[in-house]
PDB file of N, CA and C in Angstrom:
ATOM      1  N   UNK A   1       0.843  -1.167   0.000  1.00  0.00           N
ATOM      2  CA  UNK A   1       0.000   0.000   0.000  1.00  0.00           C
ATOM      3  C   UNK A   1       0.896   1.241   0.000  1.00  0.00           C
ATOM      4  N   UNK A   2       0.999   1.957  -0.553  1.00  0.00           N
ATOM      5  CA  UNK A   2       0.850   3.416  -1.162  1.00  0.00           C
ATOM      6  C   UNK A   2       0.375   4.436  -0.087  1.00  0.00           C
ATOM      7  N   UNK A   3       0.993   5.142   0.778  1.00  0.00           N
ATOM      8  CA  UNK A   3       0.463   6.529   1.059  1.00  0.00           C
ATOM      9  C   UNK A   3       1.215   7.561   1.113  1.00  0.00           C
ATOM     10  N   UNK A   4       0.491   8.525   0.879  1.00  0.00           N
ATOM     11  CA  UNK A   4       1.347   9.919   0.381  1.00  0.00           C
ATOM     12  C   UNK A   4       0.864  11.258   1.885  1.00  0.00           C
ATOM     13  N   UNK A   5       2.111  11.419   1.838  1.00  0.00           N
ATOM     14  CA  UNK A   5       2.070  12.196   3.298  1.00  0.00           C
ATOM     15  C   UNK A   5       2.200  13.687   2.351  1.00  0.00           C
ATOM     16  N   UNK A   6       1.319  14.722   2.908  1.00  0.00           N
ATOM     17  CA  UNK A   6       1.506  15.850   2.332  1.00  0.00           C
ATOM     18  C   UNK A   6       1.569  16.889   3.735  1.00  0.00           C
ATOM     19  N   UNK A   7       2.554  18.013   3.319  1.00  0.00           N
ATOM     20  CA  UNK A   7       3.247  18.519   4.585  1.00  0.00           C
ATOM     21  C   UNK A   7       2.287  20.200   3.571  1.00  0.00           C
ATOM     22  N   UNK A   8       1.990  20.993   4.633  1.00  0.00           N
ATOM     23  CA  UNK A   8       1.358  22.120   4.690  1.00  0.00           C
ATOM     24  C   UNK A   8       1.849  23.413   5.457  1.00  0.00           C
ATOM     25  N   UNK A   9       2.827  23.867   4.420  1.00  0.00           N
ATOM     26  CA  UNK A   9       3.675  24.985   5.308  1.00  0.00           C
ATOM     27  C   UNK A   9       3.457  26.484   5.204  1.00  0.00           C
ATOM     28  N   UNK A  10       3.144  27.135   5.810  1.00  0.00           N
ATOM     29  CA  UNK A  10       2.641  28.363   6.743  1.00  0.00           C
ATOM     30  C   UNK A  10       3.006  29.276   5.421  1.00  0.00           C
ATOM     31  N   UNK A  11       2.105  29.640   5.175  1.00  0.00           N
ATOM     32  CA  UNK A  11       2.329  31.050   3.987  1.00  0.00           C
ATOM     33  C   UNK A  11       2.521  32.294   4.723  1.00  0.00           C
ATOM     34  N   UNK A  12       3.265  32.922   4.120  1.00  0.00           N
ATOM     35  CA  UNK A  12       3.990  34.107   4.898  1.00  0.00           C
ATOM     36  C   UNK A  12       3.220  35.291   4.159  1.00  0.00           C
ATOM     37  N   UNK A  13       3.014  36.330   5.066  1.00  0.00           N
ATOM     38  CA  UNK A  13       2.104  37.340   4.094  1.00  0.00           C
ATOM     39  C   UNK A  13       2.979  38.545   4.829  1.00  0.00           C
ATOM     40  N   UNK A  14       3.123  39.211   3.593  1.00  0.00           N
ATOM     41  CA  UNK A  14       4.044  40.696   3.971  1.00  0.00           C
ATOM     42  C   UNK A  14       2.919  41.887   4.213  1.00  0.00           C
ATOM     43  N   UNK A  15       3.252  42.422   5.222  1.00  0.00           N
ATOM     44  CA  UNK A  15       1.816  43.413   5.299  1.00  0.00           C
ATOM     45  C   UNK A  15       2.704  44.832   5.106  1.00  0.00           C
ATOM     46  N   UNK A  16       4.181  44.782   5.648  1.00  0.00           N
ATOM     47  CA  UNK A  16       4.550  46.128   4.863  1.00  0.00           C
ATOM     48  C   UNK A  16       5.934  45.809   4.555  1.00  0.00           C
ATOM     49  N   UNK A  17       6.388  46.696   3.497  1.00  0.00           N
ATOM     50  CA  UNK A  17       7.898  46.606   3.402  1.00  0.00           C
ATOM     51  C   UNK A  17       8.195  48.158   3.741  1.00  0.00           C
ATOM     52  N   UNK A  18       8.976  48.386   4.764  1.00  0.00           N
ATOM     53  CA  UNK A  18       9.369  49.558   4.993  1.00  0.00           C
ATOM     54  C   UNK A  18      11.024  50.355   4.458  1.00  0.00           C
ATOM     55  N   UNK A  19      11.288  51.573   3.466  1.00  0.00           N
ATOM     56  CA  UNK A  19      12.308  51.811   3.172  1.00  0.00           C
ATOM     57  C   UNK A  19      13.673  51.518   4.549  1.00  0.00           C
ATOM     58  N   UNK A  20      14.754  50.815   4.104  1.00  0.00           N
ATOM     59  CA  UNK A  20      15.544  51.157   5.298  1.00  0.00           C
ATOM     60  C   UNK A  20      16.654  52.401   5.745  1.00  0.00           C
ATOM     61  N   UNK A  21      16.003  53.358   4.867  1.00  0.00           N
ATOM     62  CA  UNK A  21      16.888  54.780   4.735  1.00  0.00           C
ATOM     63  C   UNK A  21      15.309  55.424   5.847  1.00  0.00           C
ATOM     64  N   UNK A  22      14.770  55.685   5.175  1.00  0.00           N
ATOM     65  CA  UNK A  22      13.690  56.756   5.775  1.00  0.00           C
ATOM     66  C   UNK A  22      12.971  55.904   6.966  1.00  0.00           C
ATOM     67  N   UNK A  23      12.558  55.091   6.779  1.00  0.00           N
ATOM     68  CA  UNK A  23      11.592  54.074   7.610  1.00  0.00           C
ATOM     69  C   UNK A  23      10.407  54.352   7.110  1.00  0.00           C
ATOM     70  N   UNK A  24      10.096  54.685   6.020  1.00  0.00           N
ATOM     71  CA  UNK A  24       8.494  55.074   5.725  1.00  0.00           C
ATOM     72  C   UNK A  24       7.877  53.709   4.638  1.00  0.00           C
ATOM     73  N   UNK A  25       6.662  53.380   4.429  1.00  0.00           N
ATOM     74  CA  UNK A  25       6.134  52.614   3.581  1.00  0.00           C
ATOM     75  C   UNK A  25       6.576  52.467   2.489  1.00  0.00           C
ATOM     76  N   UNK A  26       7.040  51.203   2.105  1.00  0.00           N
ATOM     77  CA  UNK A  26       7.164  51.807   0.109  1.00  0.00           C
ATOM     78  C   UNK A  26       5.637  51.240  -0.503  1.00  0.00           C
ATOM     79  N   UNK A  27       5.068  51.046  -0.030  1.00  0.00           N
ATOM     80  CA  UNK A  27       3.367  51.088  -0.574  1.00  0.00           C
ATOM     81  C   UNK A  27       2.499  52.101  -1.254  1.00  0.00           C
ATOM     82  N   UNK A  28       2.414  51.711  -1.978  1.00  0.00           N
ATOM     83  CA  UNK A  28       1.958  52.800  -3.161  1.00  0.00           C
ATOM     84  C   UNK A  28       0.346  52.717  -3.567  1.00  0.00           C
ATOM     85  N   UNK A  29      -0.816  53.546  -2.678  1.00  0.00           N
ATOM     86  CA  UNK A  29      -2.033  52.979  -2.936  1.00  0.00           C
ATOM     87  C   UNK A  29      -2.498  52.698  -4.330  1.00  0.00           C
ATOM     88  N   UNK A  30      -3.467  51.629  -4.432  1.00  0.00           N
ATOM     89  CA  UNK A  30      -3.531  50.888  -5.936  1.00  0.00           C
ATOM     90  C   UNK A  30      -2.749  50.246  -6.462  1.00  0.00           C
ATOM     91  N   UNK A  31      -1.597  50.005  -6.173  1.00  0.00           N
ATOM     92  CA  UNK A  31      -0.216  49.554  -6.851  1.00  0.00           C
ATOM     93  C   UNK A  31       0.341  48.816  -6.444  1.00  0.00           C
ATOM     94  N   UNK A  32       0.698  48.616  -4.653  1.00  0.00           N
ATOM     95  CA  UNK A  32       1.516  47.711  -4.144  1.00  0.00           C
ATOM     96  C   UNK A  32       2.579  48.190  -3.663  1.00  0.00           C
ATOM     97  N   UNK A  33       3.927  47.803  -3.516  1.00  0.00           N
ATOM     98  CA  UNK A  33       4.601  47.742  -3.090  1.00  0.00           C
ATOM     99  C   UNK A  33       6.104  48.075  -4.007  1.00  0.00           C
ATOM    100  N   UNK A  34       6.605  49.075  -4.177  1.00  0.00           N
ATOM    101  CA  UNK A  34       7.353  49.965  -4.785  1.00  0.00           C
ATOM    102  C   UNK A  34       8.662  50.127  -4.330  1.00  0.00           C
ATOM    103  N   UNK A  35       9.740  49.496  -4.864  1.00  0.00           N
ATOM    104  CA  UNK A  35      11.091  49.759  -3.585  1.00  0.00           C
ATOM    105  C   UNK A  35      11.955  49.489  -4.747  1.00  0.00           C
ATOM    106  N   UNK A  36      13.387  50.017  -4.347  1.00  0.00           N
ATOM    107  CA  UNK A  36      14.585  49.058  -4.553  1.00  0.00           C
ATOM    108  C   UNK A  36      15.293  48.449  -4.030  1.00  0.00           C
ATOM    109  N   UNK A  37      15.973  47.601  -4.953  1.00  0.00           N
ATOM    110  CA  UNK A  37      16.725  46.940  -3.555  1.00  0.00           C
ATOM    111  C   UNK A  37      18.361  46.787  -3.937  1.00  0.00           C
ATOM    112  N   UNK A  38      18.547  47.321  -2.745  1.00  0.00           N
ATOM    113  CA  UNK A  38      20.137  46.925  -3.111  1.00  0.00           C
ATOM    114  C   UNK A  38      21.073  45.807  -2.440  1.00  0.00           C
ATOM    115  N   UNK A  39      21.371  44.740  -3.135  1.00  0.00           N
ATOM    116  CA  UNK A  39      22.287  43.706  -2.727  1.00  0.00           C
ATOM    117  C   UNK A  39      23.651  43.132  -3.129  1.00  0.00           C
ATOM    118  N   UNK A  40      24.125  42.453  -2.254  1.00  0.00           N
ATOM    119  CA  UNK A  40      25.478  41.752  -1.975  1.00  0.00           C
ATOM    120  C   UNK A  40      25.670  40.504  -1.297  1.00  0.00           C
ATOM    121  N   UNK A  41      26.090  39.836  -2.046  1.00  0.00           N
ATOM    122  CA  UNK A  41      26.653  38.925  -1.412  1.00  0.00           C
ATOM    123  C   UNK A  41      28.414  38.030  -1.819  1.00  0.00           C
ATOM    124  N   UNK A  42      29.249  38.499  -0.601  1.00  0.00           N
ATOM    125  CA  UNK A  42      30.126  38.654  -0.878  1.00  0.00           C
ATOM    126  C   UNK A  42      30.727  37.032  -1.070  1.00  0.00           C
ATOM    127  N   UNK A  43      32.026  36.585  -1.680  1.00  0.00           N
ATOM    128  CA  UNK A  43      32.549  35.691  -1.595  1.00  0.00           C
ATOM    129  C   UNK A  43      33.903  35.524  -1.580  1.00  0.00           C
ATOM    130  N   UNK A  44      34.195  34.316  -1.576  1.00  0.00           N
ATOM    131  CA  UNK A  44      35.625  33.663  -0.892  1.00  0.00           C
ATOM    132  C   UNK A  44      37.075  34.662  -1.435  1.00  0.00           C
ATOM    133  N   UNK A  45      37.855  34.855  -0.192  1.00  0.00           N
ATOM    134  CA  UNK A  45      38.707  36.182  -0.531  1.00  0.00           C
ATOM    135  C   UNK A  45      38.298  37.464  -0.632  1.00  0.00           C
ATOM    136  N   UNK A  46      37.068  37.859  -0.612  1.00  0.00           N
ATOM    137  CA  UNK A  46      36.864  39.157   0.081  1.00  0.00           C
ATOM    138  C   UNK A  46      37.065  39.541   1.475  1.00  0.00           C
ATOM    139  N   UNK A  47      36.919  41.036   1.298  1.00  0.00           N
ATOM    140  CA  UNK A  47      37.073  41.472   2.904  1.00  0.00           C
ATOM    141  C   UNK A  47      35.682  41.068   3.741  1.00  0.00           C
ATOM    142  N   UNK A  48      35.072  40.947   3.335  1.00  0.00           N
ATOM    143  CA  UNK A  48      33.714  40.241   3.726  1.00  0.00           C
ATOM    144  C   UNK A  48      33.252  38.923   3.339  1.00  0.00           C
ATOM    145  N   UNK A  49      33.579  38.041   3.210  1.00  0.00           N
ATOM    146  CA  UNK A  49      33.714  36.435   2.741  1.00  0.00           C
ATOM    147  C   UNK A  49      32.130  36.227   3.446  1.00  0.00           C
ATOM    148  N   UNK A  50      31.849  35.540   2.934  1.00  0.00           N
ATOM    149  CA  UNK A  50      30.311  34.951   3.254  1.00  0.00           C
ATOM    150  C   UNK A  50      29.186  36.217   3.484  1.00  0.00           C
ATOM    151  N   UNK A  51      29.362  36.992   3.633  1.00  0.00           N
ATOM    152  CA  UNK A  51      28.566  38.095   4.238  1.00  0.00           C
ATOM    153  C   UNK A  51      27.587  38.122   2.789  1.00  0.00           C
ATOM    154  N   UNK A  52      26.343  38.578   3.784  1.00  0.00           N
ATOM    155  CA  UNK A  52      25.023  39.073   2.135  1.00  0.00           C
ATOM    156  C   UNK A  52      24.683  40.478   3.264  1.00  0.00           C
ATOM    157  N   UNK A  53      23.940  41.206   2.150  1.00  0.00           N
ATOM    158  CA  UNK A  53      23.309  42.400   2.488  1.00  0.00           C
ATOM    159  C   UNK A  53      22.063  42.698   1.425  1.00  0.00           C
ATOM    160  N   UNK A  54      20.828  43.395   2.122  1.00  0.00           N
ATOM    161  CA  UNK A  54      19.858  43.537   1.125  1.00  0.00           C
ATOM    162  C   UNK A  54      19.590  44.803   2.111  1.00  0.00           C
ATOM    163  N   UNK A  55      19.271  45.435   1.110  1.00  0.00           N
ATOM    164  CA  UNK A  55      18.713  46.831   1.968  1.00  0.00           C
ATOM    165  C   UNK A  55      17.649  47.537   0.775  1.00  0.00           C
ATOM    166  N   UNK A  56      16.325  47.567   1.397  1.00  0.00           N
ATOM    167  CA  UNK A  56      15.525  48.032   0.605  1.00  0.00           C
ATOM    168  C   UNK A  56      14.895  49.734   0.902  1.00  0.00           C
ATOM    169  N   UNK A  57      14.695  50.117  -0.340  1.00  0.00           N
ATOM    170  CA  UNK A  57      14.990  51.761  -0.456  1.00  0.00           C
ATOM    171  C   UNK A  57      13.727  51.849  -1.360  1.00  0.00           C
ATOM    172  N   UNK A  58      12.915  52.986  -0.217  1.00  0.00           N
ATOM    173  CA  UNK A  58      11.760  53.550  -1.063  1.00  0.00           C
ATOM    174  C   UNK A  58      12.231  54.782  -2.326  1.00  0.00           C
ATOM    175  N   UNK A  59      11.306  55.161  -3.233  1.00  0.00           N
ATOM    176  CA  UNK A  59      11.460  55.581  -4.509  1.00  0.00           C
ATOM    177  C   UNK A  59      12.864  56.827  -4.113  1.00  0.00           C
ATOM    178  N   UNK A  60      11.984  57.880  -3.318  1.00  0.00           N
ATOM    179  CA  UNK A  60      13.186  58.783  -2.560  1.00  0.00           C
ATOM    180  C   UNK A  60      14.565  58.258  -2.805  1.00  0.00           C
ATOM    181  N   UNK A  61      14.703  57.259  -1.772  1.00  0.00           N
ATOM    182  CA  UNK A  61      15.510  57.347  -0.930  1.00  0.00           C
ATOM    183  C   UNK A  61      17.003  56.539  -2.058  1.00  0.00           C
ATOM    184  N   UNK A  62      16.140  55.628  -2.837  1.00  0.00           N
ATOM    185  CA  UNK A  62      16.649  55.031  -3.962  1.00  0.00           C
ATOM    186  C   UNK A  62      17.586  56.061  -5.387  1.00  0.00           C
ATOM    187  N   UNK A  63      16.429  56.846  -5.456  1.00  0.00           N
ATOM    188  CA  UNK A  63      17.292  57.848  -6.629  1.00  0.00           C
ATOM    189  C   UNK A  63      18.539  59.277  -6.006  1.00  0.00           C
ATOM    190  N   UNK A  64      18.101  59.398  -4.206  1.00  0.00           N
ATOM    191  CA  UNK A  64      19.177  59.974  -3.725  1.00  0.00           C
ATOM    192  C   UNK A  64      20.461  58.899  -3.615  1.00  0.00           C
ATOM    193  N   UNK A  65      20.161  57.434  -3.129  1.00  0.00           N
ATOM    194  CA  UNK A  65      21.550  56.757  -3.351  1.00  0.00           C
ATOM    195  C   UNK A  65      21.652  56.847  -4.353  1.00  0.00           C
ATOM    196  N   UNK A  66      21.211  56.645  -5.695  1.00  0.00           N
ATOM    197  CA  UNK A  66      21.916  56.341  -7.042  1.00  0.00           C
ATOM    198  C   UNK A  66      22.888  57.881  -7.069  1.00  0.00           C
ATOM    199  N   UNK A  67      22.041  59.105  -7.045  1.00  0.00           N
ATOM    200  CA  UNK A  67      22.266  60.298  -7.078  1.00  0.00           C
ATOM    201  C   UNK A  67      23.880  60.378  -6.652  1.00  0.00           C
ATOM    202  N   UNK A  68      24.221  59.914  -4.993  1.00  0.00           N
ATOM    203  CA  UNK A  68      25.341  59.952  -4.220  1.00  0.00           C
ATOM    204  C   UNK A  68      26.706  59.105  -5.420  1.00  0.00           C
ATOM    205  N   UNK A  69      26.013  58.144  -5.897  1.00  0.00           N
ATOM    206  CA  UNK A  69      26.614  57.202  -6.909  1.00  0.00           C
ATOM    207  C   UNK A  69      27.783  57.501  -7.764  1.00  0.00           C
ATOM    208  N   UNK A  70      26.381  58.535  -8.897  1.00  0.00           N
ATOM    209  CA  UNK A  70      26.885  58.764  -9.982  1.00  0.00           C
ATOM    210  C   UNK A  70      27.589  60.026  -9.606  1.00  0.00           C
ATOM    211  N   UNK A  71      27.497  60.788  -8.390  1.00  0.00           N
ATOM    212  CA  UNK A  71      28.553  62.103  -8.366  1.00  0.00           C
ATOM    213  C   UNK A  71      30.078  61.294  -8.109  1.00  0.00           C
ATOM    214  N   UNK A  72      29.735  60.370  -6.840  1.00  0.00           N
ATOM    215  CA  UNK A  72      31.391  59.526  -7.153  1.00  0.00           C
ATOM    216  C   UNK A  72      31.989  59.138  -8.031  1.00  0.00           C
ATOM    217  N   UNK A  73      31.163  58.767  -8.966  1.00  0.00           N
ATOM    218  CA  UNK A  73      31.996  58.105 -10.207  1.00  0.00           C
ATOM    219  C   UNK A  73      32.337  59.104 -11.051  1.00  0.00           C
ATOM    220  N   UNK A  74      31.637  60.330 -11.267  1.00  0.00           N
ATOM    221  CA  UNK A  74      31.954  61.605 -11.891  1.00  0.00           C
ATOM    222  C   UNK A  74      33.339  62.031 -11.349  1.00  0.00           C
ATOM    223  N   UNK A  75      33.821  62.233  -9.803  1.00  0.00           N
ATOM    224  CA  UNK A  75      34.677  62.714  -8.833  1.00  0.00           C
ATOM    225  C   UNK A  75      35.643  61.828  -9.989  1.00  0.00           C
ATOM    226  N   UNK A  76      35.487  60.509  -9.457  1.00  0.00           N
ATOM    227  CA  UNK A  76      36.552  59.388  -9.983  1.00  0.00           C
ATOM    228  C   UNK A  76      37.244  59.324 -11.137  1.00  0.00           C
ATOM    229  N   UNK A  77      36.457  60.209 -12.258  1.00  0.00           N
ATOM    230  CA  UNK A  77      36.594  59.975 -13.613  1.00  0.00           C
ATOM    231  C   UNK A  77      36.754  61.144 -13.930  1.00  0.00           C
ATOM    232  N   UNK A  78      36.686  62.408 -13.275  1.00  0.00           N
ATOM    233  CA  UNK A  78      36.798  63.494 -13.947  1.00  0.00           C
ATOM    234  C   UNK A  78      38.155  64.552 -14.540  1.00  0.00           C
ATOM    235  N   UNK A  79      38.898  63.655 -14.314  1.00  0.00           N
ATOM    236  CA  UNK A  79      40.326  63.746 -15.001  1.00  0.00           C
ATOM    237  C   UNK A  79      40.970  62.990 -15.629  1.00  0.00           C
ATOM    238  N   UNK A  80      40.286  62.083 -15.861  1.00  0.00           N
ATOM    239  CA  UNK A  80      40.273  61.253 -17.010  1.00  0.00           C
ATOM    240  C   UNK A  80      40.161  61.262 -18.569  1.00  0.00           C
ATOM    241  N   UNK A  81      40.820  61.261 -19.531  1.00  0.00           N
ATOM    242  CA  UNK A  81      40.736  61.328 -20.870  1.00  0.00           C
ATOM    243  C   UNK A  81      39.835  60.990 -21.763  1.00  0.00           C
ATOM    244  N   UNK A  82      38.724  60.427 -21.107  1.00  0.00           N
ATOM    245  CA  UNK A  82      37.375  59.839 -21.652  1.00  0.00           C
ATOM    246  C   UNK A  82      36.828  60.043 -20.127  1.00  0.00           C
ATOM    247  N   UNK A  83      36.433  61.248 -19.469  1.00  0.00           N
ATOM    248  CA  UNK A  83      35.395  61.303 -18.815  1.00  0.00           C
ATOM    249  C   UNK A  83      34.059  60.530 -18.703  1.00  0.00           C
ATOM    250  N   UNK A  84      33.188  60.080 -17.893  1.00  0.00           N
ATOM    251  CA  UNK A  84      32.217  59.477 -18.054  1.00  0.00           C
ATOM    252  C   UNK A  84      30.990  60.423 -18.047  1.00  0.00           C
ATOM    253  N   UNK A  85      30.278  59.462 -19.186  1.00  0.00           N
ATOM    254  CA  UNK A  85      29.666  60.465 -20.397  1.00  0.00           C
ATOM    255  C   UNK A  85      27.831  60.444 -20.165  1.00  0.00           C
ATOM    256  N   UNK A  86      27.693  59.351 -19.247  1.00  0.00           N
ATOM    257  CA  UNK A  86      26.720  58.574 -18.700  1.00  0.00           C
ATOM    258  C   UNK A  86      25.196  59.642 -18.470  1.00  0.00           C
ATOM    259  N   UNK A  87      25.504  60.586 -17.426  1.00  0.00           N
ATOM    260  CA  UNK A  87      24.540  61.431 -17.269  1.00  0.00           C
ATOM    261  C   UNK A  87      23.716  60.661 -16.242  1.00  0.00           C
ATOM    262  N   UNK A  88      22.371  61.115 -16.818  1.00  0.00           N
ATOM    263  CA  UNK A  88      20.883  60.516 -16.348  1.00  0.00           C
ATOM    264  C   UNK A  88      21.169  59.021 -15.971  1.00  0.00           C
ATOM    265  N   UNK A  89      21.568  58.577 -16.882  1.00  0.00           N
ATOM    266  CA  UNK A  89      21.458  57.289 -17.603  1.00  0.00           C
ATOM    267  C   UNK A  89      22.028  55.959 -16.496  1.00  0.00           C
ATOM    268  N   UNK A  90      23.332  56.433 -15.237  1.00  0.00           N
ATOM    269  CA  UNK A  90      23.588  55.539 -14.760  1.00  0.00           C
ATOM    270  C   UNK A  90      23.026  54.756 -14.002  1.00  0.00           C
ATOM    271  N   UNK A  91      23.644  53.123 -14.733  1.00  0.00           N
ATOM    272  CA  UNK A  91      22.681  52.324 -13.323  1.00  0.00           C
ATOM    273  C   UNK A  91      21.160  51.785 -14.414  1.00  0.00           C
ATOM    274  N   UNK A  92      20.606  53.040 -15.229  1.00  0.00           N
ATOM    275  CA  UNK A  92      19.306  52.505 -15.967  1.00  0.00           C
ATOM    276  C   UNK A  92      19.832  50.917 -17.094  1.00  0.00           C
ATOM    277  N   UNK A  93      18.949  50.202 -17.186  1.00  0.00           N
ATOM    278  CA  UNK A  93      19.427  49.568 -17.989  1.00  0.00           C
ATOM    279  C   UNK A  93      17.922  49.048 -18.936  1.00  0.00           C
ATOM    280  N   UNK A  94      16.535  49.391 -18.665  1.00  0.00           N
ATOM    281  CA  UNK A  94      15.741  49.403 -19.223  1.00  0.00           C
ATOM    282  C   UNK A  94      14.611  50.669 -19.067  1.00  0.00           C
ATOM    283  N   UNK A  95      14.308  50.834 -19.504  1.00  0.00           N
ATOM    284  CA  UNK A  95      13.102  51.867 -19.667  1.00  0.00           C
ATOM    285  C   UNK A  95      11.578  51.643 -20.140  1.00  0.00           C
ATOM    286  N   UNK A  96      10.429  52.340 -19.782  1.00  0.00           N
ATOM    287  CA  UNK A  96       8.787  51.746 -19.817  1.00  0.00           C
ATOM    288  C   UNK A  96       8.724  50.491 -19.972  1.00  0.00           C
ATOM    289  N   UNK A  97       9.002  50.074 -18.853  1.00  0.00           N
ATOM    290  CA  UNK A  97       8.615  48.125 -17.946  1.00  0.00           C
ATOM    291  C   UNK A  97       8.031  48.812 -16.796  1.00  0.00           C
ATOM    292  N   UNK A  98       7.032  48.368 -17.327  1.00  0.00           N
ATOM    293  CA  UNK A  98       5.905  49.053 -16.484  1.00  0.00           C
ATOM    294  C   UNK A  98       5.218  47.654 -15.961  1.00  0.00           C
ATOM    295  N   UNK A  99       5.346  46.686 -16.491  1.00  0.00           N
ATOM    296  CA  UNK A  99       5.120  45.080 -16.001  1.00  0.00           C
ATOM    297  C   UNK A  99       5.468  44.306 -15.596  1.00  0.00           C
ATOM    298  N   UNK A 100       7.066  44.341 -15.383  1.00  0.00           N
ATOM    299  CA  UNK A 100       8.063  43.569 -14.344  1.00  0.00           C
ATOM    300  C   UNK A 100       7.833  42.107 -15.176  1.00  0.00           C
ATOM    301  N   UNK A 101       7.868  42.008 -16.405  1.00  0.00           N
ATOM    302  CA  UNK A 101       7.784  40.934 -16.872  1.00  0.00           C
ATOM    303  C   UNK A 101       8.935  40.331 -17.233  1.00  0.00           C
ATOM    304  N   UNK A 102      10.055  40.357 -17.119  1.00  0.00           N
ATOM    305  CA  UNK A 102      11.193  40.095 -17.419  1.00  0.00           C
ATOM    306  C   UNK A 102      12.140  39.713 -15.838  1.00  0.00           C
TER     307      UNK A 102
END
C-alpha cells in the first residue's frame, strides 16, 4: 500500500515593506509595493567572505543613493581622458517596464 504524506507549510504574508533609509512605507495605494533593492553577497577572498546584504529603499531614498553614486563616479573619472559620459542614464538599464515581466 501506497500513502502519500503531504506537509502544509505556513504562507507568509508581507503586510509592509518599509524603506531602510527613511523608515516610511514603500506602498503605493492601488499599486503595491514599490522599492529598490540593493544587494550583496560577498565571496571567498573578500574582505567580507560569506557576508550578504539587502537593503531596501523607497522611490526617494533610492534615486538619492543612485544620485550619491553617480557624483562619485563623476569625482573618480573626472580627469580622465574619456570622462564618463553617462549622465541621467547611470545604473538605468531598461526603460517603460511598467510590467516587471522580465
Amino acid at each position: 500500500m501506497f500513502v502519500k504524506h503531504f506537509v502544509i507549510l505556513p504562507t507568509e504574508t508581507v503586510a509592509d515593506i518599509t524603506c531602510d533609509v527613511c523608515c516610511q512605507s514603500t506602498r503605493v495605494e492601488g499599486h503595491g509595493f514599490q522599492f529598490g533593492t540593493l544587494q550583496a553577497h560577498w565571496g571567498y577572498g573578500s574582505k567580507h567572505d560569506g557576508e550578504r546584504y539587502e537593503v531596501h529603499l523607497c522611490e526617494a531614498c533610492f534615486f538619492r543613493a543612485l544620485s550619491g553614486l553617480r557624483r562619485e563616479r563623476m569625482v573618480n573619472t573626472m580627469f580622465d581622458e574619456n570622462p564618463d559620459r553617462t549622465g541621467d542614464e547611470f545604473g538605468l538599464v531598461q526603460r517603460s517596464e511598467f510590467w516587471k515581466d522580465n
